[in-house]
C-alpha atoms as a PDB file:
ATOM      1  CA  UNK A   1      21.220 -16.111 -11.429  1.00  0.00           C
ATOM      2  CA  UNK A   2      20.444 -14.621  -8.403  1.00  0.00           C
ATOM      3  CA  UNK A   3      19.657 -10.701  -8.529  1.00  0.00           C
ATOM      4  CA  UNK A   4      19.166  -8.723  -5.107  1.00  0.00           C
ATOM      5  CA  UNK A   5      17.685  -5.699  -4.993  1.00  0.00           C
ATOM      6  CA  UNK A   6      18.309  -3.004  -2.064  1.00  0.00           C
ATOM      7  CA  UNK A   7      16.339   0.223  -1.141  1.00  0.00           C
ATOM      8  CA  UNK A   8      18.722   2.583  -2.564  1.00  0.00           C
ATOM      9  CA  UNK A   9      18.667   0.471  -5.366  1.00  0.00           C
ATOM     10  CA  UNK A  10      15.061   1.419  -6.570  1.00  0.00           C
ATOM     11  CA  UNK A  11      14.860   5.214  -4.998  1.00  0.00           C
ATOM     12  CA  UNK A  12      15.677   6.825  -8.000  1.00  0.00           C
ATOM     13  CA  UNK A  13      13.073   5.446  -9.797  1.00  0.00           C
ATOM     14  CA  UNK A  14      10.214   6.336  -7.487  1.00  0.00           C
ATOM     15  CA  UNK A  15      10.574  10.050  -8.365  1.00  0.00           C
ATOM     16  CA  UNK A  16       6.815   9.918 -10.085  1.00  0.00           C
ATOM     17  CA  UNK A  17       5.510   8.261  -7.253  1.00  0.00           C
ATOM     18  CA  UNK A  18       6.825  10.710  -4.612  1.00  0.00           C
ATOM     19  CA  UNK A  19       6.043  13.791  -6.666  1.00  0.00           C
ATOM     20  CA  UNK A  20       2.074  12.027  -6.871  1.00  0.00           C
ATOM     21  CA  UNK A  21       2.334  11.872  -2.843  1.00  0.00           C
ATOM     22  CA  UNK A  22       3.685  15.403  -2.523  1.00  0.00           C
ATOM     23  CA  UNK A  23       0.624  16.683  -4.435  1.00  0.00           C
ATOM     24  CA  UNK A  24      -1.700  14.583  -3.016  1.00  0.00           C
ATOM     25  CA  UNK A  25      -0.760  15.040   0.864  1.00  0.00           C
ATOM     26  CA  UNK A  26      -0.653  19.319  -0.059  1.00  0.00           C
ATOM     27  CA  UNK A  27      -4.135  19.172  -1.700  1.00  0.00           C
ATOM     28  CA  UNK A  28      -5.492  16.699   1.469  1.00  0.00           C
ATOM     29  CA  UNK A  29      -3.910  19.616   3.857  1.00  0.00           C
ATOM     30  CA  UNK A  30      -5.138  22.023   2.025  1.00  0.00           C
ATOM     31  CA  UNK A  31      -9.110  20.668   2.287  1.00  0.00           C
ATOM     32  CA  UNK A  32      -8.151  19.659   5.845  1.00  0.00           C
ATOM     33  CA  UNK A  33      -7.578  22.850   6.636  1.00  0.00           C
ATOM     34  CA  UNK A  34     -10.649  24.217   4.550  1.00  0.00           C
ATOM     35  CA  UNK A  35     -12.986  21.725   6.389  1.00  0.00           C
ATOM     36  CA  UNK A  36     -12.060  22.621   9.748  1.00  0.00           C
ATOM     37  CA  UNK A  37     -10.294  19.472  10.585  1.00  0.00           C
ATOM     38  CA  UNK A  38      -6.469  20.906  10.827  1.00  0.00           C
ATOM     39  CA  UNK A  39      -5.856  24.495  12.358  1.00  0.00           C
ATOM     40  CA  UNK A  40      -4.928  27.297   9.967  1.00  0.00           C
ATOM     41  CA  UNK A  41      -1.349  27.383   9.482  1.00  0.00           C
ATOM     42  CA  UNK A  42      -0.827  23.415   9.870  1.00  0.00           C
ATOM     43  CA  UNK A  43       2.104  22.901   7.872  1.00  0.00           C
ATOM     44  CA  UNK A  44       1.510  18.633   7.486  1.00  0.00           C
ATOM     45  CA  UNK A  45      -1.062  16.242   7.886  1.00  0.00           C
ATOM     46  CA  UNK A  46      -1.110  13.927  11.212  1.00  0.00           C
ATOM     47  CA  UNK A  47       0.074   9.962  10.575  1.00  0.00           C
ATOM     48  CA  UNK A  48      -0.903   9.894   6.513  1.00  0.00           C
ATOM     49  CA  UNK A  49      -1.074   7.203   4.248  1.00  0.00           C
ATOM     50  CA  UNK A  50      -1.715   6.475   0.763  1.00  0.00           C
ATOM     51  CA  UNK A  51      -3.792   3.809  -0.426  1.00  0.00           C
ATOM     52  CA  UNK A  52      -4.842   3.086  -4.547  1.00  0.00           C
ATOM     53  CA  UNK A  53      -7.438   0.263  -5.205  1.00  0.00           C
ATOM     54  CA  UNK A  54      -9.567   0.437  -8.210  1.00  0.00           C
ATOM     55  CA  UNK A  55      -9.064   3.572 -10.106  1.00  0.00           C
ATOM     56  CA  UNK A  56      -9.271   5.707  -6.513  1.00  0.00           C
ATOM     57  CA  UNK A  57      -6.694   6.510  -4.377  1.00  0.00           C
ATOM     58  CA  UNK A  58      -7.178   7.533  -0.586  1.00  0.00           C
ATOM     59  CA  UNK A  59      -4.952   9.423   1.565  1.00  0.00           C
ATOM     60  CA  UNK A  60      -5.376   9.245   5.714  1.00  0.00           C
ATOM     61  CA  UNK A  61      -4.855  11.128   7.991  1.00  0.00           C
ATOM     62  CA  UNK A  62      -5.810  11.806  11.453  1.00  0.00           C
ATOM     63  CA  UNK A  63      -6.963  14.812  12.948  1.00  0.00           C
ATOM     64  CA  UNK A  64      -4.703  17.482  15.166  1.00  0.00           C
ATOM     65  CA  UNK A  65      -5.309  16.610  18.599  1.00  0.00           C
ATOM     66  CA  UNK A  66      -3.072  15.788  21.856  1.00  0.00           C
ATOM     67  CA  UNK A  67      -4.835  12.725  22.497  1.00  0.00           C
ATOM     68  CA  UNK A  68      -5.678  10.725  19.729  1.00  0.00           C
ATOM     69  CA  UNK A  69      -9.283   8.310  19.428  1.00  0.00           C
ATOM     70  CA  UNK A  70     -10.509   6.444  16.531  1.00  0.00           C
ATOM     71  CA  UNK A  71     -12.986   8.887  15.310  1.00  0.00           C
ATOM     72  CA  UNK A  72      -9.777  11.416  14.494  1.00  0.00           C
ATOM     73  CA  UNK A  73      -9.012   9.711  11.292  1.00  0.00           C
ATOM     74  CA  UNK A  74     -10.281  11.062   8.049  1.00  0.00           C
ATOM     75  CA  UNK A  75     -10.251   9.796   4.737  1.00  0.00           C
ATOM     76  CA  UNK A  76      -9.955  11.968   1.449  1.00  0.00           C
ATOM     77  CA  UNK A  77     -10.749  10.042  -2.055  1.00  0.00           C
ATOM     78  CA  UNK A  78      -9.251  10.849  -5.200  1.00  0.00           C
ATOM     79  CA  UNK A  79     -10.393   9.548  -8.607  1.00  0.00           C
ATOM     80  CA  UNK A  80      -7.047   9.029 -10.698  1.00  0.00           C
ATOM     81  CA  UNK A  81      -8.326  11.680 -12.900  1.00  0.00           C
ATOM     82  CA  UNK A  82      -8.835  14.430 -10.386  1.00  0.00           C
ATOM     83  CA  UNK A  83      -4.931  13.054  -9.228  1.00  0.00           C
ATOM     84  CA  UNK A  84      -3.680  13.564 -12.860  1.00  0.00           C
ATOM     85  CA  UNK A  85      -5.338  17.317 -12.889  1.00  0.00           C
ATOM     86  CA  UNK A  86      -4.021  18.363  -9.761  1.00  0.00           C
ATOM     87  CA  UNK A  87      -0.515  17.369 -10.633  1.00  0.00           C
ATOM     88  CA  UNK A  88      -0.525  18.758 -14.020  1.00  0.00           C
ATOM     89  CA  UNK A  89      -1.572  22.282 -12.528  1.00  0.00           C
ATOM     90  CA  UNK A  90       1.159  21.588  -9.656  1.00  0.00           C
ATOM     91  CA  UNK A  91       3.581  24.057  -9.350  1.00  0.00           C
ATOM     92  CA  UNK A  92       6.417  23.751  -6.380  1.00  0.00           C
ATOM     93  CA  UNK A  93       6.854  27.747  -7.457  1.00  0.00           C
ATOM     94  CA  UNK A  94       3.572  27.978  -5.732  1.00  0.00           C
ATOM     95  CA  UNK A  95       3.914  26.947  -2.388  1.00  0.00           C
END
C-alpha cells in the first residue's frame, strides 16, 4: 500500500515547530537589535534560518545592508533549554 503525503497534508501538525521559530526569530531580532547589528525599529531579521544539531539550535541571519558580503551573516546559538524558557515565558499579548 502506497501512502502519499502532500504539504498541506502535514501543516497542521507543525504548529509546535512554527510557534518554536516564531520565538526564536523575535528573541534573535531582539539581540540583533541590542547588539547593534539591525537598526532600531527593524521589524524582521534579513534571509534567516534555523538549524538544530546536538542539543543547540542556531538561527542565521544576515545583517541590514543594501549590498550584501559574506561577513554580514551572524549566527545566534540556543541551548534547547534556554529555547524551552523563552517559549514558556512567550506571550503573543506581548508584542
Amino acid at each position: 500500500m502506497k501512502v502519499e503525503l502532500n504539504k498541506s497534508d502535514m501543516t497542521p501538525f507543525l504548529w509546535l515547530q512554527n510557534e518554536v521559530e516564531r520565538v526564536l526569530f523575535a528573541e534573535t531580532l531582539r539581540r540583533a537589535i541590542e547588539r547593534g547589528d539591525l537598526g532600531k525599529g527593524t521589524q524582521f531579521l534579513w534571509r534567516e534560518s534555523i538549524d538544530a544539531e546536538a542539543g543547540e539550535i542556531t538561527v542565521t541571519h544576515t545583517v541590514e545592508k543594501k549590498r550584501w558580503d559574506s561577513g554580514d551573516v551572524r549566527h545566534e546559538t540556543y541551548t534547547l533549554a534556554e529555547v524551552l524558557r523563552l517559549c514558556m515565558n512567550d506571550s503573543k499579548e506581548t508584542e
